[in-house]
Protein backbone atom coordinates (compact mmCIF):
# COMPACT_ATOMS: atom_id res chain seq x y z
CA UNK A 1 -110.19 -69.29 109.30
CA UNK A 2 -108.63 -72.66 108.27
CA UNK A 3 -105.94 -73.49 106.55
CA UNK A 4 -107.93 -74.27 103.42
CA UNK A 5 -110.29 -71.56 103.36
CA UNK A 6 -107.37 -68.91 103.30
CA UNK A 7 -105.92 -71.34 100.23
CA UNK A 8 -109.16 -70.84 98.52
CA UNK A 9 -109.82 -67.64 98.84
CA UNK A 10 -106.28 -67.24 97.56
CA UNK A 11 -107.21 -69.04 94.63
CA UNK A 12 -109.74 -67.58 93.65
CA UNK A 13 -108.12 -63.77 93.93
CA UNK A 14 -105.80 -64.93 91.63
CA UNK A 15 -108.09 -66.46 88.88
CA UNK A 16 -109.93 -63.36 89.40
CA UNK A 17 -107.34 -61.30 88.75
CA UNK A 18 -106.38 -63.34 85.07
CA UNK A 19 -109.72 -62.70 84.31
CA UNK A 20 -109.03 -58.82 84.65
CA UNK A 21 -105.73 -58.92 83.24
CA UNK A 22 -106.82 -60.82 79.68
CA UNK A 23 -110.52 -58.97 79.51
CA UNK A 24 -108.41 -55.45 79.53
CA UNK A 25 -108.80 -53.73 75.87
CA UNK A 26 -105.29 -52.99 74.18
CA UNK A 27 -104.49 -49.73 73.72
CA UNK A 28 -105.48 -47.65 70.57
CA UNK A 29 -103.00 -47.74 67.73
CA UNK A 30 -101.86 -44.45 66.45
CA UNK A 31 -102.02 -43.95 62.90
CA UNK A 32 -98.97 -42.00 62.02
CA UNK A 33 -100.41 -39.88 59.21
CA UNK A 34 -98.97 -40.04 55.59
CA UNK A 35 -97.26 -37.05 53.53
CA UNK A 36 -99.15 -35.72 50.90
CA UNK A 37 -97.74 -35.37 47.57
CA UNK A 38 -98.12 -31.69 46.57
CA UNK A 39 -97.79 -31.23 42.74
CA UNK A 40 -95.38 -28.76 41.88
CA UNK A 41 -96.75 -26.37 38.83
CA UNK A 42 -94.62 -26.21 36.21
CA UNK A 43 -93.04 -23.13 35.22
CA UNK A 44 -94.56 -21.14 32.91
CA UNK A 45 -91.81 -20.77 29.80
CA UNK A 46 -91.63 -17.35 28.88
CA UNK A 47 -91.35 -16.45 25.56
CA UNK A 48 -88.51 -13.94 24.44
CA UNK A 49 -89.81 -11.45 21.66
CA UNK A 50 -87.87 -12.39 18.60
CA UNK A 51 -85.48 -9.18 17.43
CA UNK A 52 -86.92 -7.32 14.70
CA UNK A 53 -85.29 -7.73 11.80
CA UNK A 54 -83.93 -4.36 10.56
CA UNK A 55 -85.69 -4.59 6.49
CA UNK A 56 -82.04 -4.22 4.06
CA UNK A 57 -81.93 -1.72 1.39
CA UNK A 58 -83.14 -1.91 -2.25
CA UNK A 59 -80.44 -2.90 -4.84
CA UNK A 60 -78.93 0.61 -6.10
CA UNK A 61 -80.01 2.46 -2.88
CA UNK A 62 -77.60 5.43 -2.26
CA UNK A 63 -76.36 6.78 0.40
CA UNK A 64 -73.38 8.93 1.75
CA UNK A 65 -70.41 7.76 3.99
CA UNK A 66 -68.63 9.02 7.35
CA UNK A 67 -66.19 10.49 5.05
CA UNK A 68 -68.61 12.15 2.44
CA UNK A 69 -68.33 9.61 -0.24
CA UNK A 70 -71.56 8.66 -2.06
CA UNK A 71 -72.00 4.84 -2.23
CA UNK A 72 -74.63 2.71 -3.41
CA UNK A 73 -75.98 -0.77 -1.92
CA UNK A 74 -75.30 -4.41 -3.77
CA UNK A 75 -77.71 -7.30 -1.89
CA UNK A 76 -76.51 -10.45 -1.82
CA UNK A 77 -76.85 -12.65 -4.73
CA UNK A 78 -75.79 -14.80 -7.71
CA UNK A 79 -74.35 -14.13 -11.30
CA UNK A 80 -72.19 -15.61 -13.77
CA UNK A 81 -68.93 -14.69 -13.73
CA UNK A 82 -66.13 -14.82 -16.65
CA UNK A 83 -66.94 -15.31 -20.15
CA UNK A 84 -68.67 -17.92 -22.44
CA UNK A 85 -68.71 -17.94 -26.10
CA UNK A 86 -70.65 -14.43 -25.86
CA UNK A 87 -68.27 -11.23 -26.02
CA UNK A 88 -71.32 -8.71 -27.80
CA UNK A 89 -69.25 -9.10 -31.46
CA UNK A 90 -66.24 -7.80 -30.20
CA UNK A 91 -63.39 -9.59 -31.44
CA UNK A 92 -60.84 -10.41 -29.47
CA UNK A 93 -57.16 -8.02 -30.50
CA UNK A 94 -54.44 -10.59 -30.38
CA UNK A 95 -52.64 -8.90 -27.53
CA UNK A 96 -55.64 -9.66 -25.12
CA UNK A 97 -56.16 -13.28 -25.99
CA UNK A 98 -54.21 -14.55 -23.01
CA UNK A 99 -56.84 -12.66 -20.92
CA UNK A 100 -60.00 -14.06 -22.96
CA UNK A 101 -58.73 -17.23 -21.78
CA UNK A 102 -58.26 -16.53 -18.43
CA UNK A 103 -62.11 -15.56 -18.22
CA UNK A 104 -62.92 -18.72 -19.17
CA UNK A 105 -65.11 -20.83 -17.92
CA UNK A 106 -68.43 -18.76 -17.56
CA UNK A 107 -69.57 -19.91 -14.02
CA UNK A 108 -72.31 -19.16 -11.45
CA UNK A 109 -70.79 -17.25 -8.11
CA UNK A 110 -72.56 -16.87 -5.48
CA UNK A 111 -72.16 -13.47 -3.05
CA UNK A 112 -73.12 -14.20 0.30
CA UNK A 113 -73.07 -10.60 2.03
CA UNK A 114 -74.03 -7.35 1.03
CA UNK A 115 -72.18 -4.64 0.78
CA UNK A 116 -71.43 -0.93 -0.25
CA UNK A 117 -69.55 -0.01 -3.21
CA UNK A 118 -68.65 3.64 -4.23
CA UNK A 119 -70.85 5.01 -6.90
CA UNK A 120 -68.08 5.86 -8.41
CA UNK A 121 -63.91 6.37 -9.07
CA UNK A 122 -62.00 7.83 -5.75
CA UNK A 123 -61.93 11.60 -7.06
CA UNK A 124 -58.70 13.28 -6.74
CA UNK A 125 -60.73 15.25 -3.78
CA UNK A 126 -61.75 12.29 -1.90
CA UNK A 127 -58.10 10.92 -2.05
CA UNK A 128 -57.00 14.43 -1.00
CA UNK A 129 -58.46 14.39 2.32
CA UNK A 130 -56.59 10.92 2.62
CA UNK A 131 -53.36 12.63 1.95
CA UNK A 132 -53.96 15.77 4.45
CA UNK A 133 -55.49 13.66 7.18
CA UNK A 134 -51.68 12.24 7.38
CA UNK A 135 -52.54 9.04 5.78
CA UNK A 136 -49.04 8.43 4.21
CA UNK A 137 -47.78 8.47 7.91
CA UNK A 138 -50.69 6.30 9.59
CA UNK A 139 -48.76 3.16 9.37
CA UNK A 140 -51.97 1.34 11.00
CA UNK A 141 -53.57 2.39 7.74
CA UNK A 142 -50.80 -0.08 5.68
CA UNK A 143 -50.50 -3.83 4.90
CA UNK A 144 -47.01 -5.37 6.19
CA UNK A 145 -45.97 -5.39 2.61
CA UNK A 146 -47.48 -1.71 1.50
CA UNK A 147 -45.46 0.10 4.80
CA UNK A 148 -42.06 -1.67 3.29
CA UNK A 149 -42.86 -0.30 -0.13
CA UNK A 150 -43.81 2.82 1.19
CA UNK A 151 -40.62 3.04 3.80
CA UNK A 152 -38.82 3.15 0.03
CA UNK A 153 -40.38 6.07 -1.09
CA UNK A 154 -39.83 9.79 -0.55
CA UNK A 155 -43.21 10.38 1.17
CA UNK A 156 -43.00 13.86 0.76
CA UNK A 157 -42.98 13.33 -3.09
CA UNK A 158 -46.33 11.06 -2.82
CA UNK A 159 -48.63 10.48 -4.18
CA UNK A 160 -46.91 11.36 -7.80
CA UNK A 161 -48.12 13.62 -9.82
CA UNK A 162 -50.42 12.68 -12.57
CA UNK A 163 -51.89 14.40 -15.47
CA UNK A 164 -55.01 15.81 -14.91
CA UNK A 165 -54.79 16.13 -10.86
CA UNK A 166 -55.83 19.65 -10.80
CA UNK A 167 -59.13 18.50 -11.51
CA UNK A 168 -60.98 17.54 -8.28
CA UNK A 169 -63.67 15.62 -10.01
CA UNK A 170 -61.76 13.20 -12.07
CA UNK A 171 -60.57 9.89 -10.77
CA UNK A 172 -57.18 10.16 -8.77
CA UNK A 173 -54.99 7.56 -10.91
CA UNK A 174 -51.65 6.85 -10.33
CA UNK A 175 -51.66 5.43 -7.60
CA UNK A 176 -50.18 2.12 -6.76
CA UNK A 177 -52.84 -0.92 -5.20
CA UNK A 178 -50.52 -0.19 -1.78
CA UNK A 179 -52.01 3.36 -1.75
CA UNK A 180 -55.59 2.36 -2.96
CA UNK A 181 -55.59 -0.01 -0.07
CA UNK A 182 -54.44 2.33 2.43
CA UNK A 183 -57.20 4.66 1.51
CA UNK A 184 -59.84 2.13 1.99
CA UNK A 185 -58.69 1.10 5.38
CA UNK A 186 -58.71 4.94 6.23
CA UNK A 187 -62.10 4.65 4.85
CA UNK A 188 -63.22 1.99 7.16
CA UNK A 189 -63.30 -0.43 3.64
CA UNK A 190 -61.53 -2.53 1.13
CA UNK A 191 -60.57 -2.92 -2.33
CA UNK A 192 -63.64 -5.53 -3.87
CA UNK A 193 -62.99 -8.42 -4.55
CA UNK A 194 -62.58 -9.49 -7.94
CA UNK A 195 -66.40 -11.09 -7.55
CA UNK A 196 -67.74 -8.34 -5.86
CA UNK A 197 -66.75 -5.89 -8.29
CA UNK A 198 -68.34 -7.83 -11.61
CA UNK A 199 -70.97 -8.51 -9.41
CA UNK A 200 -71.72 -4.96 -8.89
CA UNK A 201 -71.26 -4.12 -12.83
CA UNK A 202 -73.20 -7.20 -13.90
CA UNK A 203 -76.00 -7.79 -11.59
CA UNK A 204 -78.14 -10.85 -11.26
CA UNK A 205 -78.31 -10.71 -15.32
CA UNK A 206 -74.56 -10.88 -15.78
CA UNK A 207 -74.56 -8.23 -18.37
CA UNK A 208 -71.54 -8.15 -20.89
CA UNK A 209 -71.22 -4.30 -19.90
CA UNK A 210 -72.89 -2.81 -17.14
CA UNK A 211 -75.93 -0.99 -18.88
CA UNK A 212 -76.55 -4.14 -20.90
CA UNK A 213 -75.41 -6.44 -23.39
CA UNK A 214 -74.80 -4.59 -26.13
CA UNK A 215 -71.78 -1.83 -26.66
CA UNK A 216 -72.58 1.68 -26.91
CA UNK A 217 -69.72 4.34 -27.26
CA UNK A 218 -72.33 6.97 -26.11
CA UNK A 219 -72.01 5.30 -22.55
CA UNK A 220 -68.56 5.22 -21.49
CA UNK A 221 -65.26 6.87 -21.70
CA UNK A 222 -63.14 4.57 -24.14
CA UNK A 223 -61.49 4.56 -27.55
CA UNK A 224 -59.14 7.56 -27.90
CA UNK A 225 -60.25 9.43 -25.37
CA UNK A 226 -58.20 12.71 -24.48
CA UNK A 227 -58.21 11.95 -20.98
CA UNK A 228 -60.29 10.95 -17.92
CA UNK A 229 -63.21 12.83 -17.21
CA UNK A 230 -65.28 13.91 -14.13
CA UNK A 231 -66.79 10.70 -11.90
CA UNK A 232 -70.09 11.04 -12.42
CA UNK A 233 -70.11 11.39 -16.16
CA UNK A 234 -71.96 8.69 -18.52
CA UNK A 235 -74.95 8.66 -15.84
CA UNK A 236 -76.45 6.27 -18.98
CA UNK A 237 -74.14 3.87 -18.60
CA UNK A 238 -74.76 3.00 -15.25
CA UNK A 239 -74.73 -0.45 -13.65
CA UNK A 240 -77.44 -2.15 -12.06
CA UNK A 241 -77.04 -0.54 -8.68
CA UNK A 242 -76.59 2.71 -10.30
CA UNK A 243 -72.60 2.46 -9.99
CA UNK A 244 -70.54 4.67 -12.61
CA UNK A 245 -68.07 4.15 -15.11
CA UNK A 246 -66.88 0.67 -14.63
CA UNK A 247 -66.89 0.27 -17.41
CA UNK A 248 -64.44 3.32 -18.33
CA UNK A 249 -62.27 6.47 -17.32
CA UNK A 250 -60.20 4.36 -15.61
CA UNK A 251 -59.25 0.68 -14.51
CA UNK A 252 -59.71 -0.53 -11.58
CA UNK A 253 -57.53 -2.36 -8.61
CA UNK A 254 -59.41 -4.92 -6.67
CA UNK A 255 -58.63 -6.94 -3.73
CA UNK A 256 -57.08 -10.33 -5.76
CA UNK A 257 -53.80 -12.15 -7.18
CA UNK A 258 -54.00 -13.24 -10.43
CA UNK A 259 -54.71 -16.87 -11.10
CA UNK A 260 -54.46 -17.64 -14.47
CA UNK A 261 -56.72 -21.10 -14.30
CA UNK A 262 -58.55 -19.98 -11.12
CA UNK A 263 -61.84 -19.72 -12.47
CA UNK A 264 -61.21 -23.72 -13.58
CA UNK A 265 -60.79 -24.16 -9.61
CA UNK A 266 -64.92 -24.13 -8.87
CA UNK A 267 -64.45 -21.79 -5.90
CA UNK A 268 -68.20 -20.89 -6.71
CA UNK A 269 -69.66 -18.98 -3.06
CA UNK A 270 -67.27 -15.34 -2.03
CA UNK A 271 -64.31 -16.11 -4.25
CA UNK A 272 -61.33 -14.51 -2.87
CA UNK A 273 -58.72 -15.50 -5.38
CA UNK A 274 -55.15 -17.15 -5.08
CA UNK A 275 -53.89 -17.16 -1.67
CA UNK A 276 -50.66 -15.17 -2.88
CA UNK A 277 -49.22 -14.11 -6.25
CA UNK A 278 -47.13 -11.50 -8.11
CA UNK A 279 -49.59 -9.11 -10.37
CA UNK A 280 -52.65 -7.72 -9.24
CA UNK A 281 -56.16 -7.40 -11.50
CA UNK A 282 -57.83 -4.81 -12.81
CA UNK A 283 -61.26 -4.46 -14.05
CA UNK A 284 -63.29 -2.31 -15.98
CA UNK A 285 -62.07 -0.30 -19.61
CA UNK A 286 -60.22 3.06 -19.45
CA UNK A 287 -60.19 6.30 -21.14
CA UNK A 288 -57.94 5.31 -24.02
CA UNK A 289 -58.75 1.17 -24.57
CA UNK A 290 -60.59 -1.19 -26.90
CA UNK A 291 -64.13 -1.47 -26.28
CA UNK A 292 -62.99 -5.00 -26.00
CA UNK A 293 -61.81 -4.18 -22.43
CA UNK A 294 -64.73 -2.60 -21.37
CA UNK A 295 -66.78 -5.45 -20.50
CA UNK A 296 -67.09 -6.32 -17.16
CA UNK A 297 -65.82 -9.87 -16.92
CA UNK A 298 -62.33 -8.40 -18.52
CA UNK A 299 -59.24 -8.89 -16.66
CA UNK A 300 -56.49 -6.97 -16.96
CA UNK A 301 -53.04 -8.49 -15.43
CA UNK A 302 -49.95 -6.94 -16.18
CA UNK A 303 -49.64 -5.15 -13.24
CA UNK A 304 -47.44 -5.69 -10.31
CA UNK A 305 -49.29 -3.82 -6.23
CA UNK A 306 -46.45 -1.03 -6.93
CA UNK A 307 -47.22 0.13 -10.12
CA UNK A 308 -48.11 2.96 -11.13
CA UNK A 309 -49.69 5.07 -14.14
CA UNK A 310 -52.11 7.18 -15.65
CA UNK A 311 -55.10 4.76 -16.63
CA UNK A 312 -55.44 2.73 -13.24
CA UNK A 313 -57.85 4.17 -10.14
CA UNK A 314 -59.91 2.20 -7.75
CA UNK A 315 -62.97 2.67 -5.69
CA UNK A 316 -63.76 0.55 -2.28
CA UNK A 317 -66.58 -1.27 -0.50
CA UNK A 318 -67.48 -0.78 3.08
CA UNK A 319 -69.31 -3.49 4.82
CA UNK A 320 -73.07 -3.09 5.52
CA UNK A 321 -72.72 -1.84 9.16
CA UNK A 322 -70.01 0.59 8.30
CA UNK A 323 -71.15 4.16 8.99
């Protein structure tokens, strides 16, 4: 073989060979496959049942306390409070003009919470079982300022005696607002306010006395009475809620100071009264007064918390969840 043949042939190996190399397919791509996007469901919301609402007692429902004390229920509401031009035809006696102002203006008040109030006067019984139960020696029972007053007294000696204390059913009087208030904290209450307690003698109608608008000697215990008489007595003259001489047998302590000009202040929604103060008001007529006094916006004011005497007796409110 020559030379040239063996180039040749050489040649055409080659060209062969480029023919095989550029006819040969590419491989395949491989299609890398894509991630589905899988919907998440939302989650379902569930619904929480709503608490059912507990339905409140009717205005004047009764019932009986942890301690055995009848009490009646006042819902919330408004009234007015104080005194307009209106006083049922009683005239004013000159000694009490100084309190006919202090009623003034008339003005709407609005009571946010409901409450108990007793149905009637703390009986000399009820505050008995105060007085055995060791409640002069409770100090937890006391306000700063009623254990100081009390850390001046001969404790054995309290509560003083009072006319009429023999008898279990009348109001226990004599008693100074340190003492009141002490019982209603052993009570699991207060003293009312000032607005709770004409509230609860006036109702939504803001009657001049509690069983209406005009005076009636038949229905409470005033004008030269010989004394107190039992708690329950004068069922006709009845408030409202059904609550019991308020407007009679005895005055009442409540929670507040006197402020003179408060009722010019527009504290209109759970009036509490002054902040501090010296005397201490009482509501409500008692067994020996003017018929004047008997109405229910009336405020008495003479009164220091540690006096003491033989017209003045209290009852208390308990709030709503109180036993």
């Amino acid at each position: 073989m020559t030379y040239r043949t063996i180039v040749a042939l050489t040649g055409l190996l080659a060209a062969a060979a480029l023919v095989a190399a550029c006819g040969a397919a590419e491989p395949a791509a491989t299609n890398t496959p894509q991630p589905t996007n899988t919907t998440m469901p939302e989650p379902t919301a569930t619904s929480t049942p709503e608490p059912t609402a507990i339905p409140l007692p009717a205005a004047g429902t009764s019932r009986v306390d942890a301690s055995g004390i009848e009490q009646v229920y006042v819902p919330a509401g408004t009234f007015v409070m104080g005194t307009g031009d209106d006083t049922a035809g009683l005239p004013a006696p000159a000694w009490a003009r100084r309190e006919l102002a202090s009623e003034q203006p008339a003005h709407e008040v609005r009571i946010t919470t409901e409450y108990w109030i007793d149905k009637t006067e703390v009986s000399n019984a009820a505050f008995r079982a105060f007085v055995d139960d060791g409640g002069y020696r409770k100090q937890e029972l006391w306000s700063e300022e009623g254990w100081q007053w009390l850390g001046q007294q001969d404790v054995e000696s309290l509560p003083v005696q009072c006319e009429g204390e023999e008898l279990p059913d009348h109001p226990r009087v004599c008693v100074t607002w340190y003492e009141a208030e002490a019982y209603a904290s052993w009570r699991g209450g207060r003293l009312p306010t000032e607005a709770e307690w004409e509230y609860a003698a006036r109702g939504p109608g803001s009657n001049i006395f509690p069983w209406g608008n005009e005076w009636d000697s038949s229905r409470a215990n005033v004008v030269d009475s010989t004394g107190t008489q039992p708690v329950d007595s004068y069922p006709d003259g009845a408030s409202w809620v059904g609550a019991l001489n308020m407007a009679g047998n005895a005055m009442e302590w409540v929670q507040d100071w006197l402020g003179l000009r408060y009722y010019r202040e527009n504290v209109n929604v759970d009036p509490q009264g002054p902040a501090t103060g010296s005397l201490k008001v009482e509501k409500g007529g008692w067994w020996g007064s003017d018929p004047f006094v008997a109405r229910s916006a009336y405020r008495h004011f003479e009164d220091r918390p540690t006096y003491q005497d033989h017209h003045i007796g209290f009852r208390i409110v308990t709030p709503i969840d109180v036993p």
